[in-house]
Protein backbone atom coordinates (compact mmCIF):
# COMPACT_ATOMS: atom_id res chain seq x y z
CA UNK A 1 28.82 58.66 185.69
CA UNK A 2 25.49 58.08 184.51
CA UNK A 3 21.37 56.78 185.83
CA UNK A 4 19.48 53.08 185.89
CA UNK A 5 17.29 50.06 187.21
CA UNK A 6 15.08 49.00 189.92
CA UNK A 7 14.03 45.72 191.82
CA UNK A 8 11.29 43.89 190.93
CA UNK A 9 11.04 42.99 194.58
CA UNK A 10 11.44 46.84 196.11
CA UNK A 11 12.88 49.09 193.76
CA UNK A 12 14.63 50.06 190.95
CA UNK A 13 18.32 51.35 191.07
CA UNK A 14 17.96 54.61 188.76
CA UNK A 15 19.24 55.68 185.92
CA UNK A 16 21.44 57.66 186.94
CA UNK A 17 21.81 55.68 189.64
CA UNK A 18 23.35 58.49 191.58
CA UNK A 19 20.44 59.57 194.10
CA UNK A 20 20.32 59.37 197.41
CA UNK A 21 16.47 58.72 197.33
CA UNK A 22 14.31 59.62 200.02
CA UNK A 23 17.25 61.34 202.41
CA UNK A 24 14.89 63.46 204.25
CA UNK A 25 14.85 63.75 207.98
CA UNK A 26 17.15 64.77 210.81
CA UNK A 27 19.33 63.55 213.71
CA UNK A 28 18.85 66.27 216.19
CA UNK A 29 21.94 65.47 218.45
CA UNK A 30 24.24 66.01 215.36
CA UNK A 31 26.76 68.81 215.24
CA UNK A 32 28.41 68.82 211.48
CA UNK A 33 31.76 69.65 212.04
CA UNK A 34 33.60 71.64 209.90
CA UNK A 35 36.28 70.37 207.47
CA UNK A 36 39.54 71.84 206.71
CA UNK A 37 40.11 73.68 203.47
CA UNK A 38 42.34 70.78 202.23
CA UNK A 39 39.98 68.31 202.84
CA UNK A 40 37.02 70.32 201.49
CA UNK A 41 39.03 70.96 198.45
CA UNK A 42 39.22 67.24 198.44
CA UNK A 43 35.51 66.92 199.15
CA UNK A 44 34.27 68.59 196.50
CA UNK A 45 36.84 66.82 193.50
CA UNK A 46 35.21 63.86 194.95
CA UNK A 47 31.54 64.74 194.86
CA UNK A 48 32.60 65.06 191.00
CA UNK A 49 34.14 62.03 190.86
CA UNK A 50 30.73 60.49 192.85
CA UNK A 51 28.52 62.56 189.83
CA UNK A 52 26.28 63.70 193.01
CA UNK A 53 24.96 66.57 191.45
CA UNK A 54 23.15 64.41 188.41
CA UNK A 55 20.65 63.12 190.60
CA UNK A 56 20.66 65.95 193.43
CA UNK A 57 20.55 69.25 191.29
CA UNK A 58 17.52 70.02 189.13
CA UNK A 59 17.58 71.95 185.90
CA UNK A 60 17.26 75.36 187.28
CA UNK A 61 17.20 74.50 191.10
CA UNK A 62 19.63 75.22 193.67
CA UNK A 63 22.73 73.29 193.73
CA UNK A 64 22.23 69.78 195.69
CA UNK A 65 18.43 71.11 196.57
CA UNK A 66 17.10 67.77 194.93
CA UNK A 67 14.00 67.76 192.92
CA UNK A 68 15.38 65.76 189.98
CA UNK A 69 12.85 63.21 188.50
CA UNK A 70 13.70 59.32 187.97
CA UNK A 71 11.65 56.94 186.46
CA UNK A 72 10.97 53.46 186.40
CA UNK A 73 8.78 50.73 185.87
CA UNK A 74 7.87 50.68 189.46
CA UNK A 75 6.49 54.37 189.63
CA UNK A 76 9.35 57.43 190.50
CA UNK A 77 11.97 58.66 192.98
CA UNK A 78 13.01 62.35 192.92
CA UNK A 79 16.70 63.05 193.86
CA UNK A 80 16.79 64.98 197.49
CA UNK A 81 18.01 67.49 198.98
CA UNK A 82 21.78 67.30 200.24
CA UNK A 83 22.27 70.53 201.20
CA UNK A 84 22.95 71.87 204.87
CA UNK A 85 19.29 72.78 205.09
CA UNK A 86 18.77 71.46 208.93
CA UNK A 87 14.79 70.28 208.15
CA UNK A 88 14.90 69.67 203.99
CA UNK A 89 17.93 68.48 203.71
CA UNK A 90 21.19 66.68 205.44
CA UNK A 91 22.39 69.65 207.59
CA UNK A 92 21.52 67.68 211.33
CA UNK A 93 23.19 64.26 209.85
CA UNK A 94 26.85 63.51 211.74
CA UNK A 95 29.88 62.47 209.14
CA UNK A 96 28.50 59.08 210.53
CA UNK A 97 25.39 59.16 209.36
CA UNK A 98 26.62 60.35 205.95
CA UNK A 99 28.24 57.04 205.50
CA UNK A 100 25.53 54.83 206.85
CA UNK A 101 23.80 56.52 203.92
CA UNK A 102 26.53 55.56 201.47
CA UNK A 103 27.85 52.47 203.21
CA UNK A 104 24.94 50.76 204.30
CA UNK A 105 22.18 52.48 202.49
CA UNK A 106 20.79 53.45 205.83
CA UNK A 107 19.85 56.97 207.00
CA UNK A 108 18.61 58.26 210.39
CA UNK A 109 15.38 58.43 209.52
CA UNK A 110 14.69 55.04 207.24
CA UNK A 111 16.01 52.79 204.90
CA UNK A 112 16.91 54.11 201.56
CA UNK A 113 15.67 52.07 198.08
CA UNK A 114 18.99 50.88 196.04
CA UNK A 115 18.36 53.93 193.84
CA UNK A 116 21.00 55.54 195.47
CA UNK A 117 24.06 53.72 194.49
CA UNK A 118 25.31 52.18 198.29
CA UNK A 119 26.00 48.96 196.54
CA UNK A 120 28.82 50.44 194.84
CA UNK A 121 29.61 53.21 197.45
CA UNK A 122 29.51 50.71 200.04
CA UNK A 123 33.30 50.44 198.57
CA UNK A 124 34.04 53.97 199.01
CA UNK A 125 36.48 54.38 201.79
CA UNK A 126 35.69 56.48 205.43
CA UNK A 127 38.25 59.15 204.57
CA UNK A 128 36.66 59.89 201.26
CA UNK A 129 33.27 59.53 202.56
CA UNK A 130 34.13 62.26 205.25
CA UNK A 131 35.63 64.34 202.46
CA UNK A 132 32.48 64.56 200.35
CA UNK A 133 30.34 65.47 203.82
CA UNK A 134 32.97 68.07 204.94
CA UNK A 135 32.03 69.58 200.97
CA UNK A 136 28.27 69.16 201.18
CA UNK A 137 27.95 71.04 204.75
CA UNK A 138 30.04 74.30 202.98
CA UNK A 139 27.41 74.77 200.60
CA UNK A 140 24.33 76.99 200.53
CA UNK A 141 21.16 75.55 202.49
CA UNK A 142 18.10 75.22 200.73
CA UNK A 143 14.98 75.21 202.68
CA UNK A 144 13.40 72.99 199.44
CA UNK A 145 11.63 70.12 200.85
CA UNK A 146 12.51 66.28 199.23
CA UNK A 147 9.64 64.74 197.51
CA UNK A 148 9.14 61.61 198.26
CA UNK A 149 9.43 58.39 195.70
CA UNK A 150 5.90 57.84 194.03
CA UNK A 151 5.66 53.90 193.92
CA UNK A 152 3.15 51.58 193.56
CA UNK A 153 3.03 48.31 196.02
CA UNK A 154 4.42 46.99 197.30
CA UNK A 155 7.37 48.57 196.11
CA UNK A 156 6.66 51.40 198.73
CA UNK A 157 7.33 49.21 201.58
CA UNK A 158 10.63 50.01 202.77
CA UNK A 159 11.12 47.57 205.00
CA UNK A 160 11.16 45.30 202.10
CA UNK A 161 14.85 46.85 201.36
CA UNK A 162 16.75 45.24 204.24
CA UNK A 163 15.53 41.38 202.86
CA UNK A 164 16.78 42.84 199.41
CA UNK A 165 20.40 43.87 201.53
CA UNK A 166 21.06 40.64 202.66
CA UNK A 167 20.02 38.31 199.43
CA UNK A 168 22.61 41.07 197.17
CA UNK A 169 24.22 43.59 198.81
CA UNK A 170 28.05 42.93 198.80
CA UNK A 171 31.11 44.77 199.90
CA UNK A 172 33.12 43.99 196.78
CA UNK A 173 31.94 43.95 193.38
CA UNK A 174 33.97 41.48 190.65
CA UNK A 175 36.14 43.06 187.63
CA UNK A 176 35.35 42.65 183.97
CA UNK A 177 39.38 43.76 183.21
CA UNK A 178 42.17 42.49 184.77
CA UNK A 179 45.42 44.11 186.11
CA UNK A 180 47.76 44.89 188.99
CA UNK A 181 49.49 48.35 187.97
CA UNK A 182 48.76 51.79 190.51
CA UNK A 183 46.76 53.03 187.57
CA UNK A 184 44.08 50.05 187.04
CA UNK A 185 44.55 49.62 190.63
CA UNK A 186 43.19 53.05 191.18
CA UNK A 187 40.83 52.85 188.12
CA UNK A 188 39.45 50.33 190.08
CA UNK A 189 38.08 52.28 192.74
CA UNK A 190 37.10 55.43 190.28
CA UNK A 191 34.82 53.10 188.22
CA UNK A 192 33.29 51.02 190.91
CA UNK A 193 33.24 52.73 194.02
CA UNK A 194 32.82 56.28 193.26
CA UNK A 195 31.74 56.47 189.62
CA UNK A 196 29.23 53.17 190.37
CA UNK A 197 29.95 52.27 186.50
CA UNK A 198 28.27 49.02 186.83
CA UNK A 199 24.93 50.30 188.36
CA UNK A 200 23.99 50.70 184.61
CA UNK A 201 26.57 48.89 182.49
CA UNK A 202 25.53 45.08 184.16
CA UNK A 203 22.56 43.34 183.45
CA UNK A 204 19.94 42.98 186.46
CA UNK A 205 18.66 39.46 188.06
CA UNK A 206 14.91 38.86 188.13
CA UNK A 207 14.91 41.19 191.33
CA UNK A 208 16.59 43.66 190.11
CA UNK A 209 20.39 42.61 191.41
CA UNK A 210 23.17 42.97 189.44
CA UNK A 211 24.47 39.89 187.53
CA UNK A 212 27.92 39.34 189.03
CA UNK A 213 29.11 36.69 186.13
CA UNK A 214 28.22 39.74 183.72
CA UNK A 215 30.31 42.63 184.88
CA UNK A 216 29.89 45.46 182.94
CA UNK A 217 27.85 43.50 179.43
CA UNK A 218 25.52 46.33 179.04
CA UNK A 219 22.00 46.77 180.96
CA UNK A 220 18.37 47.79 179.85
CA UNK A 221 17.87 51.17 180.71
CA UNK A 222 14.13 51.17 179.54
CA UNK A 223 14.14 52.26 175.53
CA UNK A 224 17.14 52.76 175.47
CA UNK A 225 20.55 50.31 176.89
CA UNK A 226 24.08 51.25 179.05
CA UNK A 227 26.39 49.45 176.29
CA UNK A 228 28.62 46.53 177.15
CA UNK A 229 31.90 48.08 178.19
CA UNK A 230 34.67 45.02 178.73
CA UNK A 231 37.77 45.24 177.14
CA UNK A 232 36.48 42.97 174.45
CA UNK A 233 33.48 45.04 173.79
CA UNK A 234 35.06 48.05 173.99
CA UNK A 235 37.98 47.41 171.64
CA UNK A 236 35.25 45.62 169.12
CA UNK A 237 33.97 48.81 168.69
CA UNK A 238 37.21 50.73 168.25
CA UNK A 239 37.86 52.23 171.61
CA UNK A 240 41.64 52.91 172.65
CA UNK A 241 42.89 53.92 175.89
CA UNK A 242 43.83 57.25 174.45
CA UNK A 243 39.92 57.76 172.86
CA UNK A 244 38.46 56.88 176.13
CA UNK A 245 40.52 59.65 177.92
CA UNK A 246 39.25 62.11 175.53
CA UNK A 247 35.66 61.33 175.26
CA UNK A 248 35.68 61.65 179.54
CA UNK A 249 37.74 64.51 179.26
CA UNK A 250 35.58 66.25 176.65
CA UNK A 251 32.85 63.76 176.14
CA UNK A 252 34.30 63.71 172.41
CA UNK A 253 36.21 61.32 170.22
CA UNK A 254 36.59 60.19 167.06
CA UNK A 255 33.50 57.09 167.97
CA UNK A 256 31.78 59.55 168.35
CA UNK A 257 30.29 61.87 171.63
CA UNK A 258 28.41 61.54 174.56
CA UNK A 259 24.44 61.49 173.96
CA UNK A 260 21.14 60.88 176.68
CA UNK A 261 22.25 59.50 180.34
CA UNK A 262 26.06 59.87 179.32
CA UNK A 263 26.23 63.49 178.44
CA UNK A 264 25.35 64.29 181.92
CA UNK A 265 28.00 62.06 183.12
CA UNK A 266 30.66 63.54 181.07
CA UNK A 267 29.90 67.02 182.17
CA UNK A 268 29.13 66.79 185.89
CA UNK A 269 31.47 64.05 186.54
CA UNK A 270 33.94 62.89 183.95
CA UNK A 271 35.44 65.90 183.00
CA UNK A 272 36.57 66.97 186.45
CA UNK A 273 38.69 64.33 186.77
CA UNK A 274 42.59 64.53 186.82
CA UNK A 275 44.24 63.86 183.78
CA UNK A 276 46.01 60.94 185.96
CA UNK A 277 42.47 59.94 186.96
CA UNK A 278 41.16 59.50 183.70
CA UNK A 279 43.78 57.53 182.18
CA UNK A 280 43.50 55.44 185.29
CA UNK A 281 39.60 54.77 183.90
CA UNK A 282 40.78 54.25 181.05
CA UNK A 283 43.24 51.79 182.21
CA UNK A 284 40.71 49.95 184.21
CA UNK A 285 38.17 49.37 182.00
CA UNK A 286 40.57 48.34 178.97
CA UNK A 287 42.89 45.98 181.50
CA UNK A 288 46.40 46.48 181.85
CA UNK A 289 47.57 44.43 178.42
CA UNK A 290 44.17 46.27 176.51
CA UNK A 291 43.48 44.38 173.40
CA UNK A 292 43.64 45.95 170.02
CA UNK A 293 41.41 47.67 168.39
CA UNK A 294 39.42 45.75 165.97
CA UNK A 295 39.59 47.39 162.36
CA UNK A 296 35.85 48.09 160.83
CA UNK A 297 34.14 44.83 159.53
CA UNK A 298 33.12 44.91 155.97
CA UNK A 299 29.55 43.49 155.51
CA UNK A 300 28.65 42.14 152.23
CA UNK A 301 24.45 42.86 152.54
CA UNK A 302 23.22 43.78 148.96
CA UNK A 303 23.84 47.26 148.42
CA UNK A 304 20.97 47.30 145.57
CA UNK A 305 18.57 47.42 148.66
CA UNK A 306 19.78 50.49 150.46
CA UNK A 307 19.00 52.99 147.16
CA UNK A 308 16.00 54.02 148.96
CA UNK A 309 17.79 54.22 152.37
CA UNK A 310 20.52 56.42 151.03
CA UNK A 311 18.56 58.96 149.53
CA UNK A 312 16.73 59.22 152.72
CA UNK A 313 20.32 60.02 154.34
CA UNK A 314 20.97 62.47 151.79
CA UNK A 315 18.03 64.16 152.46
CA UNK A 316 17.99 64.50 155.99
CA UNK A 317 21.43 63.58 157.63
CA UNK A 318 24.03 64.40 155.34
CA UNK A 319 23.77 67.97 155.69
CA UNK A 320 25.18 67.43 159.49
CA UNK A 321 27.02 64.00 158.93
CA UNK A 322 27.84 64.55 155.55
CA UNK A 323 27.45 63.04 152.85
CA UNK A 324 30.15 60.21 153.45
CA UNK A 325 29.48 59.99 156.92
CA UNK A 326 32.36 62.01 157.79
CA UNK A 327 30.35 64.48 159.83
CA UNK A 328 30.79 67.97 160.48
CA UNK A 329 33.31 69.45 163.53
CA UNK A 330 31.01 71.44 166.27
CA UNK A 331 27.47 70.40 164.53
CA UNK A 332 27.65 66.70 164.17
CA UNK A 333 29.78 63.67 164.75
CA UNK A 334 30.65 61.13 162.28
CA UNK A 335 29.05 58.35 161.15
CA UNK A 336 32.16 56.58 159.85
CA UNK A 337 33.14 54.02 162.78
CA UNK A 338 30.62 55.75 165.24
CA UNK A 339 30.46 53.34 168.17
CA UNK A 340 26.76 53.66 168.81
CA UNK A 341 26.42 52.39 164.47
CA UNK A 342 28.63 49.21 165.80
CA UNK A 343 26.76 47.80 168.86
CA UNK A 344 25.47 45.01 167.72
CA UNK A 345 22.05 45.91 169.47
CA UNK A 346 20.71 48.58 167.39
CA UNK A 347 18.16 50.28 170.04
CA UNK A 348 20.17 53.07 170.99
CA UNK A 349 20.37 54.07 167.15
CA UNK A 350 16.79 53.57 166.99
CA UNK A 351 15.59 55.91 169.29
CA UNK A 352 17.74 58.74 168.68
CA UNK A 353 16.41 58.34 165.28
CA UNK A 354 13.12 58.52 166.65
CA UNK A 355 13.70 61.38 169.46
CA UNK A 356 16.42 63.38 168.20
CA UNK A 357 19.28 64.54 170.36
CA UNK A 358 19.08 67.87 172.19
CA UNK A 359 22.14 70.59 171.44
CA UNK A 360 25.04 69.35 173.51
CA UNK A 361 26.70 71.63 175.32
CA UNK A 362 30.80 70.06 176.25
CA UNK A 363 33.88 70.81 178.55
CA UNK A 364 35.57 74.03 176.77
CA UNK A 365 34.59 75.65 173.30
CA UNK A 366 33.05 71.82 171.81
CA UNK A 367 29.25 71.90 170.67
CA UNK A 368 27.12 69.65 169.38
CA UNK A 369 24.06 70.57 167.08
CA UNK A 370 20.43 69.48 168.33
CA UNK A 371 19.57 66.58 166.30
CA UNK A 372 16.04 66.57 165.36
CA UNK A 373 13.67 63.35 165.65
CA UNK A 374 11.65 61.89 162.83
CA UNK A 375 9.28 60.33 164.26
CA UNK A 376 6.44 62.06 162.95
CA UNK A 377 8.39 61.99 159.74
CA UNK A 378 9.53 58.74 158.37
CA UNK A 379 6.93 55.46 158.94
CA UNK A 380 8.45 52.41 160.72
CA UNK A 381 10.06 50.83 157.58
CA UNK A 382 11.56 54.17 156.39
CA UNK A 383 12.94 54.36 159.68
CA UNK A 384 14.65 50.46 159.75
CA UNK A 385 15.54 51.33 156.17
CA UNK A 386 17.87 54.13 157.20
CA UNK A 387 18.90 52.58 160.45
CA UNK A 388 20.20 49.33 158.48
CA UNK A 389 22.03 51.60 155.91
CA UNK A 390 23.88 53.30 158.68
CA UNK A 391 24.61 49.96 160.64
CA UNK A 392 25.63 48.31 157.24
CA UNK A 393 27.57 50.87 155.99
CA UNK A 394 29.55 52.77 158.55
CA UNK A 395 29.26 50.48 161.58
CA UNK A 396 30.05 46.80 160.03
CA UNK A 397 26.59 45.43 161.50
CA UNK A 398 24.08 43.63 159.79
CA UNK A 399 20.89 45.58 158.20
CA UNK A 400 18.80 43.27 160.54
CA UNK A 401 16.56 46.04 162.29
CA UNK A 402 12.94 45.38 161.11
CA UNK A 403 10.06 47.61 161.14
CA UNK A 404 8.24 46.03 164.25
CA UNK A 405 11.86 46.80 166.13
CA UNK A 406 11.08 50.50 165.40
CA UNK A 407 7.62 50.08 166.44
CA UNK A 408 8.12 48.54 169.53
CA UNK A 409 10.79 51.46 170.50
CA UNK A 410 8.46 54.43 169.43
């Protein structure tokens, strides 16, 4: 579900956090053996579940080719190629080799960077891991060589990797909810193990580990951040268990929809799942006894200083959101209650302010309108004006985003 962060010491973990980065090469004495259709079938429900295509299929390329571009502080990986291809991509690897890849972050040519996900998938079990490879080796071979991760030193130095294994990588991550019922029990595994939630929902260490006392509290994803999603967090900010199932079913809900690294998780991954599945996700990350909802705080900021800020929303939001905030169905969500107006950390906000959001494209006959940026619009204040009306009025917040806050995220 989503992509992320990289080690100070060797290497970020990406963004999307789903690629298997730098999975070139080729075990000669492999013979891939074929799956049966059940287990293909299975295979390829998983591979959703996993959200492999995010990182391994480029806008426009060939399905699982590779050639999809993650940044980072520490210079950039490009998903690889997955496909059968015997040279370019996976097609000489054994089912075993698949799973050193996943398991142990190993391949049979190197040592992959923890920008493919093996911390969580080390938790995926043999039978799934054989399921996804028995799906991978029935699709089309693509004779599109991997590009290999751009990065400075001495990040590039793979070897660096295996001292990185053995200070953090663990076969068990901890929970942020707590339960013992078949569906958080199986929750469990979707949101660790295959979906990797926490590779960009948990704050990082000062080498680029994730904080195990701070499961799930939100990470730094560059400008913009992978909210805190605990129970508490969640239900601060008016999530149900019913709302989450929609908004992964149709990446929709009444806090709003799915925007930047989410979108893609929602419709590669999310929306795939089960209806079973998802309200197993939805069990896990709210905890079997899920606490309420909290009703919309009430702020009591002057409203004499927003004048200016509200007739900049009239004049350029309100013909989407409308003019109470009540948005518009298939053009633009709501402002009233909009989860991304009640985080408490206002950067997210911020920068699709700045950017815009491009035309959203979700599961069935749901659109979203492209939201255009105003940067080049509205100055720094203008822009903290607006974003502390919006916070104030529709997301209980405080209107404490300055101008140098802009600034800094431009």
């Amino acid at each position: 579900m989503m992509r992320a962060i990289l080690t100070r010491l060797i290497a970020p973990l990406a963004a999307a956090s789903f690629a298997l980065a730098g999975c070139g090469g080729h075990n000669d004495m492999a013979t891939p053996p074929k799956g049966s259709p059940e287990q293909i079938a299975r295979g390829r429900y998983l591979a959703h579940a996993a959200d492999c295509a995010a990182c391994h299929t480029a806008t426009g390329g060939a399905p699982f080719a590779g050639g999809v571009k993650l940044e980072s502080q520490f210079g950039t990986f490009y998903g690889t190629n997955i496909t059968p291809d015997p040279k370019h991509g996976i097609g000489m690897w054994s089912a075993d080799d698949f799973y050193g890849a996943l398991h142990d972050g190993v391949t049979p040519k190197h040592k992959l960077y923890p920008a493919m996900p093996y911390t969580s998938y080390r938790q995926m079990s043999r039978e799934d891991s054989d399921a996804i490879y028995a799906y991978l080796m029935t699709q089309k071979p693509a004779a599109v060589p991997s590009i290999e991760p751009d990065l400075r030193f001495p990040y590039n130095v793979r070897f660096a990797v295996r001292l990185w294994d053995m200070l953090f990588l663990k076969d068990t991550l901890p929970d942020a909810s707590s339960g013992q019922s078949a569906d958080w029990t199986r929750g469990r595994y979707l949101a660790n193990a295959l979906g990797h939630c926490a590779e960009c929902h948990t704050p990082r260490g000062a080498f680029g580990q994730m904080q195990d006392a701070k499961t799930l509290q939100g990470g730094a994803l560059g400008r913009i951040g992978a909210p805190e999603i605990t129970p508490a967090a969640l239900a601060a900010r008016g999530w149900t268990g019913a709302d989450l199932q929609a908004f992964f079913a149709t990446g929709v809900a009444k806090q709003g929809s799915a925007f930047g690294e989410m979108h893609p998780v929602v419709y590669l991954s999310t929306q795939h799942l089960s209806s079973e599945d998802l309200r197993a996700l939805a069990t896990y990350l709210l905890g079997d006894a899920p606490p309420e909802p909290a009703p919309l705080a009430v702020t009591r900021d002057d409203a004499a200083q927003f004048i200016a800020a509200r007739s900049l929303y009239l004049n350029s939001c309100a013909g989407c959101h409308g003019i109470d905030g009540q948005g518009k169905p298939h053009v633009a969500v709501a402002m009233d209650g909009n989860s991304t107006l009640r985080q408490a950390d206002p950067r997210n906000l911020v920068v699709s302010m700045l950017d815009g959001i491009e035309a959203q494209r979700f599961p069935g006959v749901e659109n979203m309108q492209a939201m255009p940026g105003f940067a080049q619009t509205y100055g720094d204040e203008q822009i903290a004006q607006l974003a502390n009306y919006l916070r104030v009025t529709w997301g209980g917040q405080p209107g404490d985003v300055t101008a140098d806050k802009v600034k800094s995220l431009r």
